[in-house]
Protein backbone atom coordinates (compact mmCIF):
# COMPACT_ATOMS: atom_id res chain seq x y z
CA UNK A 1 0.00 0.00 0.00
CA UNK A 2 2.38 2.60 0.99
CA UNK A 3 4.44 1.54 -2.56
CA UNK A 4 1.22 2.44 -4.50
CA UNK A 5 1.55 5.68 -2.47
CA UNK A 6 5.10 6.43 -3.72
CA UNK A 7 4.17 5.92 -7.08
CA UNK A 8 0.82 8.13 -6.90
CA UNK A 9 2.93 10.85 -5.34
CA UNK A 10 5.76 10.47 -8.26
CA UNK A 11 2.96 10.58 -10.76
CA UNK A 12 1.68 13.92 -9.43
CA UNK A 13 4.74 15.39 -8.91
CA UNK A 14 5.62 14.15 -12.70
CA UNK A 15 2.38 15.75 -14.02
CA UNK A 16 3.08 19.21 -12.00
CA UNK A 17 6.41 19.57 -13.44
CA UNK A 18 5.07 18.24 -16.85
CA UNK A 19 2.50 21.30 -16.72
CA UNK A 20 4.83 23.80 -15.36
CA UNK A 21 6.98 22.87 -18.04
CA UNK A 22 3.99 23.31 -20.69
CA UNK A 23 3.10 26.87 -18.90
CA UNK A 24 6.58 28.12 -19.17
CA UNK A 25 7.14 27.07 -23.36
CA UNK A 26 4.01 28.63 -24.20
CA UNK A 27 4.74 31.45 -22.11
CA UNK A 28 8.12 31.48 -23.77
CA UNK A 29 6.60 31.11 -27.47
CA UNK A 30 4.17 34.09 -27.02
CA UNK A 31 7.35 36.32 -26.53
CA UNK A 32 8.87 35.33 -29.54
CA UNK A 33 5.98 36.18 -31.17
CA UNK A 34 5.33 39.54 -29.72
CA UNK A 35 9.35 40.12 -30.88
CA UNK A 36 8.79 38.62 -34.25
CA UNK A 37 5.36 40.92 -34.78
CA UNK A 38 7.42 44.06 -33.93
CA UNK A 39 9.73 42.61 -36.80
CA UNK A 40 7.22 41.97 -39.08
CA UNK A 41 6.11 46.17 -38.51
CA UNK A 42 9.62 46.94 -39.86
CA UNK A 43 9.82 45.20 -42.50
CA UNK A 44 5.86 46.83 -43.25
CA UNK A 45 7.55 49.88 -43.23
CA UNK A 46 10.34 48.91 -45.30
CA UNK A 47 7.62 47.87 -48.08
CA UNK A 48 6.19 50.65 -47.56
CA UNK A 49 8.85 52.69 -48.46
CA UNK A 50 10.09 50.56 -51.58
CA UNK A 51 6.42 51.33 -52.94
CA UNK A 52 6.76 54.66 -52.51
CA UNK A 53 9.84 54.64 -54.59
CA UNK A 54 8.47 52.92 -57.02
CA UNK A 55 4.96 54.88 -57.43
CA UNK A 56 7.95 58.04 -57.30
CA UNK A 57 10.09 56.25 -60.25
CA UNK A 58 6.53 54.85 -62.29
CA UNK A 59 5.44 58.62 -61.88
CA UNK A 60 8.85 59.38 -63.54
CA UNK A 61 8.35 57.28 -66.06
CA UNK A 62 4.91 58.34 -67.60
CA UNK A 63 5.68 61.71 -66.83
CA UNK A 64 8.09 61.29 -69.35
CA UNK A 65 5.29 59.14 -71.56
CA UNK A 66 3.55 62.07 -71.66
CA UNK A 67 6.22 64.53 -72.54
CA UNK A 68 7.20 62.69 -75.53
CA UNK A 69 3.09 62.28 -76.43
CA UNK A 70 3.01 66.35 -75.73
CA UNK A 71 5.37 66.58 -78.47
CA UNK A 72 4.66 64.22 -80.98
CA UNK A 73 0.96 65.85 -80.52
CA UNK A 74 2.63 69.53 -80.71
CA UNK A 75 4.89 68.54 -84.25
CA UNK A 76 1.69 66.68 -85.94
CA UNK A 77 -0.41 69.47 -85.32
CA UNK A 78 1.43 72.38 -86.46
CA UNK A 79 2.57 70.31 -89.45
CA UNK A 80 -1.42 69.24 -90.55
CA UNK A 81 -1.78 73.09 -90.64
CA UNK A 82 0.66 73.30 -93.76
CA UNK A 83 2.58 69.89 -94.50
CA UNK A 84 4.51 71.22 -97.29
CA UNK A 85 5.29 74.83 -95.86
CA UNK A 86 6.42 73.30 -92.30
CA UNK A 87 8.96 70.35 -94.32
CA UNK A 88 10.11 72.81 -96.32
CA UNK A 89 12.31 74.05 -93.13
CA UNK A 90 14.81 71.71 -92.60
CA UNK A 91 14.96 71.43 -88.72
CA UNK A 92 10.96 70.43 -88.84
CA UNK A 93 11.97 67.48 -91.16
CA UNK A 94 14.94 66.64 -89.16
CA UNK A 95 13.00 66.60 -86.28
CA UNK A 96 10.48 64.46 -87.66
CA UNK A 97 12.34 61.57 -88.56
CA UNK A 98 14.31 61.68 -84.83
CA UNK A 99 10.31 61.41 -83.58
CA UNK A 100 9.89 58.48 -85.20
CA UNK A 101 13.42 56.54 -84.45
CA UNK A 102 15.32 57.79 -81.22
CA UNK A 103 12.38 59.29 -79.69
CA UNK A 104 9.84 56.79 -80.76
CA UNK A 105 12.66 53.97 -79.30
CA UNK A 106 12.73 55.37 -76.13
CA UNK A 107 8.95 55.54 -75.63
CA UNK A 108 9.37 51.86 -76.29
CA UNK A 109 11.85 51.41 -73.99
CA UNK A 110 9.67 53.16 -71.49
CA UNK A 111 6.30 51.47 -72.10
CA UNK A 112 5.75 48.48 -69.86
CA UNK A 113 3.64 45.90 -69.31
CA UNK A 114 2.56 43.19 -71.55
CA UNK A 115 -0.49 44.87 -72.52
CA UNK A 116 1.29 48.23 -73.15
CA UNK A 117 3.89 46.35 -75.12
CA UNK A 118 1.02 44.53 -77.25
CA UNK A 119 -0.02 48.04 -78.30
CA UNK A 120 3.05 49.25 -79.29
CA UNK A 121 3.57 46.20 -81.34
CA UNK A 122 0.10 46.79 -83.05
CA UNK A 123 1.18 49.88 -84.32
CA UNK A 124 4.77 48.70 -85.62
CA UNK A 125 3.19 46.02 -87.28
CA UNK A 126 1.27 47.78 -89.44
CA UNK A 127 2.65 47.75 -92.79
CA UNK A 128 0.67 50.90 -94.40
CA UNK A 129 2.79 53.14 -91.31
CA UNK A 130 6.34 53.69 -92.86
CA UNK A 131 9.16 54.22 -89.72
CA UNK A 132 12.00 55.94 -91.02
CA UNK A 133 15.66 53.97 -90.01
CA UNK A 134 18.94 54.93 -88.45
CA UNK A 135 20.08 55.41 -92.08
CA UNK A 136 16.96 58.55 -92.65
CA UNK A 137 17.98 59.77 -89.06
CA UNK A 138 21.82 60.26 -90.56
CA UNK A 139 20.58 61.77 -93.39
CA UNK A 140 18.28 64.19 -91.90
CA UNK A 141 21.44 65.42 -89.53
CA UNK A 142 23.83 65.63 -92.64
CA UNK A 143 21.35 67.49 -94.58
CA UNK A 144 20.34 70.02 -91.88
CA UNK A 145 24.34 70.59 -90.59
CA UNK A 146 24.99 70.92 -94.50
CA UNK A 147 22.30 73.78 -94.49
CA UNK A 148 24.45 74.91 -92.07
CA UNK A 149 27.67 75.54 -93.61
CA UNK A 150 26.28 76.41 -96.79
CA UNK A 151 24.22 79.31 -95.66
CA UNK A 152 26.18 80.26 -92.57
CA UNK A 153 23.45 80.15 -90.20
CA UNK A 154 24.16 80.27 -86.66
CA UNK A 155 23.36 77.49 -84.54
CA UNK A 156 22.10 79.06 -81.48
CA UNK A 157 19.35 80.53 -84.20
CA UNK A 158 19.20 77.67 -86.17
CA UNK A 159 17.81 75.64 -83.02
CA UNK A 160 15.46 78.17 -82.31
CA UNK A 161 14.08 77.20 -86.21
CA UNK A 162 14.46 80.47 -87.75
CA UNK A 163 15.59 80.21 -91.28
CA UNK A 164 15.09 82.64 -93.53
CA UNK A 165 12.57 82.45 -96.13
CA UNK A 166 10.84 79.23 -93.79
CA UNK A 167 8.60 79.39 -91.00
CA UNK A 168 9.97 79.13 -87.45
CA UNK A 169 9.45 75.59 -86.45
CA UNK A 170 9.47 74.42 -83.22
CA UNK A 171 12.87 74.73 -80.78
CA UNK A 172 15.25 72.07 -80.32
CA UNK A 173 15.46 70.26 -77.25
CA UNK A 174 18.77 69.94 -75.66
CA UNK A 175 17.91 66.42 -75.96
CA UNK A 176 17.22 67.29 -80.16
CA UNK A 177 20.69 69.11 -80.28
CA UNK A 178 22.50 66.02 -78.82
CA UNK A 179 21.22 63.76 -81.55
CA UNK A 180 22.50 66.06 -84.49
CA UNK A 181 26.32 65.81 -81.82
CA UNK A 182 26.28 62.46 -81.92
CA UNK A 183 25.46 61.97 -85.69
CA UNK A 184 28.04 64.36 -86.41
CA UNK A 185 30.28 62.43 -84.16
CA UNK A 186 29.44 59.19 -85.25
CA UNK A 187 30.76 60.39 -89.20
CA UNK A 188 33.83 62.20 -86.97
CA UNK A 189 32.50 65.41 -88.16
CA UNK A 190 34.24 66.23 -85.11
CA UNK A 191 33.50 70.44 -85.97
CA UNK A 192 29.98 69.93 -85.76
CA UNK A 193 29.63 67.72 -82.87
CA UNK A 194 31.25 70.44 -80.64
CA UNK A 195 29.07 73.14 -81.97
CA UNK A 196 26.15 71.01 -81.34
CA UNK A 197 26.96 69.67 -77.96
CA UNK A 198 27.65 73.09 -76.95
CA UNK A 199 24.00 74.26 -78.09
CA UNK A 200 22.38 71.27 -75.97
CA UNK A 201 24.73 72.19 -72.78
CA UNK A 202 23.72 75.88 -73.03
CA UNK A 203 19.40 74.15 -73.61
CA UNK A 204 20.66 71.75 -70.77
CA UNK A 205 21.01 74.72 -67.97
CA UNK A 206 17.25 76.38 -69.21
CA UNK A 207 15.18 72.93 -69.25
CA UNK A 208 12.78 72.05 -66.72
CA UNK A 209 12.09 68.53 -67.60
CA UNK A 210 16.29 67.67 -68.87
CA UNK A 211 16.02 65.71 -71.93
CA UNK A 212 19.62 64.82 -72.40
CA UNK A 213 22.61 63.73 -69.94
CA UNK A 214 24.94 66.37 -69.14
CA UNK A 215 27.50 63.90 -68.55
CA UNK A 216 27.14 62.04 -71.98
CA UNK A 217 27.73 65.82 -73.78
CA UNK A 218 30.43 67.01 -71.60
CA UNK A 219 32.58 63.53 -73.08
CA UNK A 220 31.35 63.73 -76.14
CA UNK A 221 32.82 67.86 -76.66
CA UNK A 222 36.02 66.73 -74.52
CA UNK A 223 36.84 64.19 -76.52
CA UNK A 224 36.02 66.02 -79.68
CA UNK A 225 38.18 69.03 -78.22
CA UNK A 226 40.81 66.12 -77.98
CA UNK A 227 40.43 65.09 -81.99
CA UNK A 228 40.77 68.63 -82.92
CA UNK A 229 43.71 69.72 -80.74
CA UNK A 230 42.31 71.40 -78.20
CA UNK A 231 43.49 69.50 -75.24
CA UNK A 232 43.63 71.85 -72.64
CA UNK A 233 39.68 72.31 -72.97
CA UNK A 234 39.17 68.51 -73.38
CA UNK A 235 41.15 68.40 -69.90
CA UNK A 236 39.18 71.39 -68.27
CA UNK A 237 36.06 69.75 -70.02
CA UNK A 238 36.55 66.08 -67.95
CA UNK A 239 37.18 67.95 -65.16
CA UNK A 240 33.88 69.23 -65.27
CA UNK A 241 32.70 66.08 -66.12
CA UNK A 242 33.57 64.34 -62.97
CA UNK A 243 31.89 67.47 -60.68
CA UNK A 244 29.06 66.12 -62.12
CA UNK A 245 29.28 62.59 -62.11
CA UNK A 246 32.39 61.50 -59.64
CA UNK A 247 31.47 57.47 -60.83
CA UNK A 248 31.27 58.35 -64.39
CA UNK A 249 32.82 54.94 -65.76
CA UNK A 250 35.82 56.56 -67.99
CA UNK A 251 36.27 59.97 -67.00
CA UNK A 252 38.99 59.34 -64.38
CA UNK A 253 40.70 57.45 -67.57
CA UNK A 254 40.63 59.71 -69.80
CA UNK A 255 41.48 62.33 -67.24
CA UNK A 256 44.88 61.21 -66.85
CA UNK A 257 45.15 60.89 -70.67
CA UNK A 258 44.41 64.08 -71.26
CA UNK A 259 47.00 65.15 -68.46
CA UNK A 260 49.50 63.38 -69.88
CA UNK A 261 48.94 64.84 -72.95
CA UNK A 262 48.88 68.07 -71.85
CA UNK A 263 52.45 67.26 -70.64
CA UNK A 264 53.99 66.22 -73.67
CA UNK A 265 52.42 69.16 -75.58
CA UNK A 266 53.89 71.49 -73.33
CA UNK A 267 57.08 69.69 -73.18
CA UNK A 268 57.33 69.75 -77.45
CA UNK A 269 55.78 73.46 -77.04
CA UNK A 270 58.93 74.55 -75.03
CA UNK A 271 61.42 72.55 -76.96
CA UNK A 272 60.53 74.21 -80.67
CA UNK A 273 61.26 77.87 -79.09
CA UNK A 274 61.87 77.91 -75.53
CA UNK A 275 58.16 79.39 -74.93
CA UNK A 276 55.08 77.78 -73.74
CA UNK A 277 52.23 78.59 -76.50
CA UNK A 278 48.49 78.29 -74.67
CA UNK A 279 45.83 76.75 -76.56
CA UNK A 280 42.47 79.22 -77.19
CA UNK A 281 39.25 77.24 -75.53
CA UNK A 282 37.24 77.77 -78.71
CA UNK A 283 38.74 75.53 -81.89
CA UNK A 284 35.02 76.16 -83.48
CA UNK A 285 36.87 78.45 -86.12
CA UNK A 286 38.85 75.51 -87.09
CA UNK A 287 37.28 74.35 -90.47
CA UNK A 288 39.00 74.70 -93.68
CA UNK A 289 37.88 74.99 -97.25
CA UNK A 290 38.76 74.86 -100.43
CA UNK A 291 38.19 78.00 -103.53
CA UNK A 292 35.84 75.38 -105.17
CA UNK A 293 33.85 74.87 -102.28
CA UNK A 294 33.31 78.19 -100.83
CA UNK A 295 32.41 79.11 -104.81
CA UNK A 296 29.76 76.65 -105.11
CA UNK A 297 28.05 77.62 -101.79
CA UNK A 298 28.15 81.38 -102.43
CA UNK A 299 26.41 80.67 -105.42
CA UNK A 300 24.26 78.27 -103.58
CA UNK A 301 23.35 81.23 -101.22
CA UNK A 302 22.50 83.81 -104.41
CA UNK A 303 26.14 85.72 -104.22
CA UNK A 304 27.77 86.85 -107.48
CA UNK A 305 30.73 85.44 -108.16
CA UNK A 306 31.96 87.35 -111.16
CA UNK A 307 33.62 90.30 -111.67
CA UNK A 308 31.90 94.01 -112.47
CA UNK A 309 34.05 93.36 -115.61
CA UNK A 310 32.72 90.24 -116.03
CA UNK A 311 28.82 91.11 -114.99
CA UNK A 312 29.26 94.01 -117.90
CA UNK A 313 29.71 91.45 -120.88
CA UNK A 314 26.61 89.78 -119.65
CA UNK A 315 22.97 90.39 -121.60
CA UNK A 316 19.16 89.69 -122.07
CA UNK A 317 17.36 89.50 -124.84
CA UNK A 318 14.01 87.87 -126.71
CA UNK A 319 15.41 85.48 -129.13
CA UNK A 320 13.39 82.96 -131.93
CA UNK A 321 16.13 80.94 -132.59
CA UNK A 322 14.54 81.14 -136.22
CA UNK A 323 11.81 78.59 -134.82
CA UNK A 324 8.38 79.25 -136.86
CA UNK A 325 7.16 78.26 -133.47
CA UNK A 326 8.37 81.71 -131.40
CA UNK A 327 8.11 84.48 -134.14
CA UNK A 328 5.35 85.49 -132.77
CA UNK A 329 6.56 84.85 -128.96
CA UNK A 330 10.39 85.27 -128.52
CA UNK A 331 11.75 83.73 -125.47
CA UNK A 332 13.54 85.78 -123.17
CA UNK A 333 17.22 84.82 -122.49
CA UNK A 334 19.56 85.63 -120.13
CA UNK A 335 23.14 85.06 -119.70
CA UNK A 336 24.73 84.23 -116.47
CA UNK A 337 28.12 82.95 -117.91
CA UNK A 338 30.15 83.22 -121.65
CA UNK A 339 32.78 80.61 -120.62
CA UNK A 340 31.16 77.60 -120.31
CA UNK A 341 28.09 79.48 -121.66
CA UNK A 342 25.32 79.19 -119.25
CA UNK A 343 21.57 80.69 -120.14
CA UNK A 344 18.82 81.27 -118.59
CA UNK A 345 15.87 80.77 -120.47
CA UNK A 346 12.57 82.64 -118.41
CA UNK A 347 8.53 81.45 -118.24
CA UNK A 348 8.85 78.14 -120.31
CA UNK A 349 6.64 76.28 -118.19
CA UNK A 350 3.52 77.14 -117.21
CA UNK A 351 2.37 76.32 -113.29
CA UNK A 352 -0.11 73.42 -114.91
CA UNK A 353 2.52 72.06 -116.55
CA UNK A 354 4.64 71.66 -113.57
CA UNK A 355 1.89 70.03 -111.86
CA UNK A 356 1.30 67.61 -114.21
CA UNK A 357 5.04 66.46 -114.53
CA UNK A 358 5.21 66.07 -111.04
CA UNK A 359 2.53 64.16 -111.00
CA UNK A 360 3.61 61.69 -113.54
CA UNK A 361 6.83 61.11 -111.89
CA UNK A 362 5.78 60.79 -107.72
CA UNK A 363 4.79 56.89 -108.35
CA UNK A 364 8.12 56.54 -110.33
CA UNK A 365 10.30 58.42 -107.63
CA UNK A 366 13.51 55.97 -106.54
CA UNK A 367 16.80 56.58 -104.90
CA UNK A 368 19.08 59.20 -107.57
CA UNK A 369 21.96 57.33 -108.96
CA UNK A 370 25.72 58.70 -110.39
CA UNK A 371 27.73 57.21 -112.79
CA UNK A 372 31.12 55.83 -111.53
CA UNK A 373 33.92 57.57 -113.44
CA UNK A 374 35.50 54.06 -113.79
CA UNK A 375 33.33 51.57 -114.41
CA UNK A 376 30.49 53.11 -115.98
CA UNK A 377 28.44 52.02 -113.41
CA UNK A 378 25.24 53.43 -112.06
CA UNK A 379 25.25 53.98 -107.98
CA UNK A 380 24.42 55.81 -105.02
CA UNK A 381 26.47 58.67 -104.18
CA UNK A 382 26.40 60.19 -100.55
CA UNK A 383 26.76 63.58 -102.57
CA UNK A 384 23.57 63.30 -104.63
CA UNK A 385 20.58 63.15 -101.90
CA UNK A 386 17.52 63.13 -104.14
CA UNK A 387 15.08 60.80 -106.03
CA UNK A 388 14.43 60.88 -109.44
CA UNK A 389 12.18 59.36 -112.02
CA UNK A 390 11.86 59.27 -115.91
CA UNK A 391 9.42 60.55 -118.35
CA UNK A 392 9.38 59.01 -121.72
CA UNK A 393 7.23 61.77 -124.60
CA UNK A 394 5.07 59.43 -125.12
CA UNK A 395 3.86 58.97 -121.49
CA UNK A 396 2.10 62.60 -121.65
CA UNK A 397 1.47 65.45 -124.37
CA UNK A 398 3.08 67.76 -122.00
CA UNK A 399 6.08 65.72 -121.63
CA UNK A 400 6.12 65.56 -125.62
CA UNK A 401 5.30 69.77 -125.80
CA UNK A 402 8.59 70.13 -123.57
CA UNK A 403 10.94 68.21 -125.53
CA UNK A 404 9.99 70.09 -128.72
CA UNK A 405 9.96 73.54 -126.86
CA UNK A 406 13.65 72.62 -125.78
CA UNK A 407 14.34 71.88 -129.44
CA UNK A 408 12.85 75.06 -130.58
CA UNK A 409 14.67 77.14 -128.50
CA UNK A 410 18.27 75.62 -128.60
CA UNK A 411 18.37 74.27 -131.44
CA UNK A 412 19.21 70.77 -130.67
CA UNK A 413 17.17 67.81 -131.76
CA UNK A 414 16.24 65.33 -128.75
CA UNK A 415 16.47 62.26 -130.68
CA UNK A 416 19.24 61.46 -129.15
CA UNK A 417 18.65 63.23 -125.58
CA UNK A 418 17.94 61.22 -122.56
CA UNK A 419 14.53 60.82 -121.06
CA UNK A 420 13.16 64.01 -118.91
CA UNK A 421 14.52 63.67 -115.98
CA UNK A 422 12.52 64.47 -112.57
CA UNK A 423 14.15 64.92 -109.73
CA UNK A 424 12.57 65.44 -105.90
CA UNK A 425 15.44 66.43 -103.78
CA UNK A 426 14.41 65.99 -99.94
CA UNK A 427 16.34 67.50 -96.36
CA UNK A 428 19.08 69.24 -97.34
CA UNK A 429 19.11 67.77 -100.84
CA UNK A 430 21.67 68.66 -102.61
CA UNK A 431 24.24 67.55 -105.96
CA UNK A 432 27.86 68.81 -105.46
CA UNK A 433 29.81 70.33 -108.19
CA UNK A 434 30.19 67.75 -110.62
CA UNK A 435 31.02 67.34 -114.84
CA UNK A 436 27.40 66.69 -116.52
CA UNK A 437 29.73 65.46 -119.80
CA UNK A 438 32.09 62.63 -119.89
CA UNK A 439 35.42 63.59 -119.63
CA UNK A 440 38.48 61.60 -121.52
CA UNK A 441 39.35 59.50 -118.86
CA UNK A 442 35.63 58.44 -118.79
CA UNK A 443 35.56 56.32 -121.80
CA UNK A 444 32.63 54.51 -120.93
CA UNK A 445 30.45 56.49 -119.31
CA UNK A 446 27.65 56.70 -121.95
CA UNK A 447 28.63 53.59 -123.56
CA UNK A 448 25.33 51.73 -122.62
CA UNK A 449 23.23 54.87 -124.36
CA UNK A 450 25.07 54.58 -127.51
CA UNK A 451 24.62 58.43 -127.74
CA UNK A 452 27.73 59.65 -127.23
CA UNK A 453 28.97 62.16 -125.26
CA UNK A 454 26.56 65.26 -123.80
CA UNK A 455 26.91 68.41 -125.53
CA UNK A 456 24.33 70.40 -123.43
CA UNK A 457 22.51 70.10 -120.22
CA UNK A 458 18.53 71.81 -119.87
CA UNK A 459 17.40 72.12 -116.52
CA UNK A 460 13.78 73.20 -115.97
C-alpha cells in the first residue's frame, strides 16, 4: 500500500512539473511572437517605403510618356496646318524623322507591361505606317548641318528654327541638339559635334524637364576638343565632367590621358622655341575649305561670283532661234556665264505644266543614282541626296510639248537626248559640283546609251 503511495505521489509530482513545463514554453513562445510581430512592422515599413519609390520612379516614367506624347501631338499638329510649308524648313523634317526613331525607341523602352507592349507592337506592325531607319535619321542630320555651312546660319538661331525664307518651327530640345552631336560624331564630323553639344549644354542649364545627360555631352565635346587639338579644354572639359558625375565609368581614364597629354604638348611646345604657347578654348573656327567649295556655296546662297568686268559682258534679250514656233513669242534669255556658256531661259513652263510632270513622276520616284567615273556604273552617291524618275514623250502630251519647246529654242534635236529627268530632292538635298559630260578618262560612261557624249545640259 504505501508503494502504490510512492508511485501516486511520483505521478503527481511528474504531471506538476510536466504542466509547469507546458506553462513556461508557451509562455516562452508568445514572446517570440510579440518580438517577431514588432519585426514583421519593420519590415511593413520597409515595403512601404520601396512602394513609394516605385509609385515616385513609375510617376517618372509616364511623366516622361507624356512629354514625348506632348510633343509628338505639338509637331503633328502644327505640321497638318501646312505639311509642305512646315517640311520645307529643314529642322521640322529633321526633327520628324528623330520622332519616329530615337524618340519613338525610347517611348518603347519606357512602355511596360505586356499589354502596353502589345499596343506598341500593333502599331509597328502595321505595314501601311512607314518608320523611317537609323540610315533617314543620318541623313536628316547631314542634310540640316549641311544647311548649315552652306548658308552660314548660326546654330544658337538655327535651333530656335528660324531660317530665312521658312517658317519658325518648333525649338530644339537639348535632348534634339545632342542627336544632331552624336550623328556628327558618329561620321567624326568632329567640328559639328562640338558646336552642337555646346548648343544642348547651353538648352541643358534652361530645361525644366532635362532631356539629355549632361555627362554624356560634356565627353562627347572633350573628346572632340581632344580630336581637334584642343586639349587643354578637353582636360578642363573632364574635369567638369567628374563634378558632375564623380562614378562616371571613364572619365577618371581619360582624365589622366588628357594630363598626360597636356604634358607632352607642353614639353614639345617649349622645346621648338623655348616658350610655352596656350591653346584658345574655342577651336570652333577651325574648319577649312577649299576656292571650289566656298564658290559653289556662295552661289548656292545667291552671291555673285563674277567680276563688275565680267557682270558688264553679260545680256538679255528675246530670241526665236529662227523657230516658226516663237516668231510670234520670242523667249527671253539671259546670260549668267560666256565661258562655259550658261543661259537662262525665263517662263517656259507654265504652273499646270509643272503640276502635271510632277505628277507623272511621284509613283516613279527611286533613290538618284551617279555614274562611276571608272566603271560606268550606275550607284548611289552620298553627294547626290535626291530621287528621281523618268518621263518618256510618249507617257504625256506635256512631256512631248517640252521636248519640242527645248528643241525650238536651242536648237538641238532630242532624238538622241535622254529621257526628262525628274528629280525630288528631300532634307538638305543637294548635288555637289560635278562634270554633266564625260570627260576623256571616262571612256565609258555613256557607252550603254550609244549616244555619245553630252553636248548640253537643260534644266527646268
Amino acid at each position: 500500500m504505501q508503494v502504490q503511495s510512492m508511485k501516486w505521489q511520483r505521478i503527481i509530482v511528474f504531471i506538476y512539473v510536466s504542466v509547469l513545463s507546458v506553462i513556461l514554453i508557451v509562455k516562452s513562445e508568445l514572446f517570440t511572437a510579440v518580438v517577431d510581430l514588432e519585426k514583421l512592422l519593420y519590415t511593413e515599413g520597409e515595403i512601404v517605403k520601396t512602394l513609394e519609390k516605385y509609385i515616385e520612379r513609375e510617376e517618372q516614367r509616364l511623366e516622361k510618356v507624356r512629354w514625348l506624347s506632348r510633343e509628338y501631338e505639338k509637331l503633328h499638329n502644327t505640321a497638318s496646318k501646312d505639311v509642305e510649308t512646315f517640311l520645307s524648313n529643314p529642322v521640322n523634317a529633321y526633327l520628324l524623322v528623330k520622332r519616329l526613331t530615337v524618340d519613338w525607341k525610347n517611348a518603347e523602352y519606357l512602355i511596360d507591361g505586356a499589354d502596353s507592349k502589345a499596343i506598341i507592337e500593333n502599331i509597328t506592325q502595321q505595314s501601311q505606317l512607314q518608320f523611317p531607319d537609323d540610315e533617314d535619321l543620318s541623313g536628316a542630320a547631314s542634310a540640316l548641318m549641311r544647311l548649315q555651312d552652306t548658308y552660314l546660319l548660326d546654330t544658337a538661331t538655327l535651333a530656335r528654327g528660324q531660317i530665312e525664307g521658312t517658317v519658325t518651327s518648333s525649338e530644339l530640345s537639348a535632348g534634339d541638339c545632342f542627336e544632331l552631336g552624336r550623328q556628327a560624331y558618329n561620321n567624326r564630323d568632329y567640328y559639328h559635334t562640338l558646336l552642337w553639344m555646346q548648343e544642348s549644354l547651353d538648352r541643358f542649364e534652361k530645361e525644366d524637364v532635362k532631356t539629355v545627360s549632361k555627362s554624356d555631352v560634356l565627353e562627347y565635346m572633350a573628346y572632340s576638343s581632344y580630336v581637334l587639338g584642343n586639349i587643354r579644354h578637353a582636360l578642363k572639359l573632364t574635369q567638369d565632367l567628374i563634378t558632375v558625375d564623380p562614378d562616371h565609368p571613364r572619365a577618371q581614364g581619360n582624365l589622366a590621358y588628357y594630363q598626360q597629354a597636356v604634358l607632352k604638348e607642353d614639353t614639345h611646345k617649349r622645346g621648338d622655341d623655348g616658350f610655352e604657347v596656350q591653346d584658345d578654348e574655342d577651336s570652333l573656327d577651325q574648319d577649312p575649305r577649299g576656292l571650289e567649295r566656298d564658290t559653289y556655296e556662295m552661289l548656292c546662297r545667291g552671291e555673285s561670283v563674277k567680276s563688275a568686268e565680267e557682270e558688264s559682258k553679260l545680256h538679255c534679250r528675246y530670241i526665236t532661234n529662227n523657230s516658226p514656233y516663237l516668231l510670234l513669242q520670242p523667249v527671253k534669255e539671259e546670260e549668267l556665264h560666256l565661258k562655259p556658256r550658261l543661259i537662262v531661259y525665263h517662263d517656259i513652263l507654265s504652273d499646270h505644266e509643272i503640276e502635271v510632270i510632277k505628277y507623272l513622276a511621284q509613283p516613279r520616284l527611286a533613290r538618284a543614282t551617279v555614274q562611276n567615273s571608272k566603271s560606268g556604273a550606275l550607284e548611289i552617291a552620298s553627294y547626290r541626296i535626291s530621287k528621281s524618275a523618268w518621263l518618256k514623250d510618249g507617257d504625256h502630251e506635256v512631256v512631248a510639248r517640252l521636248s519640242q519647246r527645248i528643241r525650238d529654242i536651242t536648237g538641238l534635236e532630242t532624238d538622241t537626248a535622254e529621257e526628262l529627268q525628274v528629280v525630288n530632292y528631300g532634307i538638305g538635298g543637294h548635288y555637289e559640283p560635278h562634270y554633266d559630260f564625260a570627260r576623256k578618262e571616262e571612256k565609258n560612261a555613256f557607252k550603254n546609251l550609244g549616244t555619245g557624249n553630252r553636248i548640253a545640259t537643260w534644266i527646268n
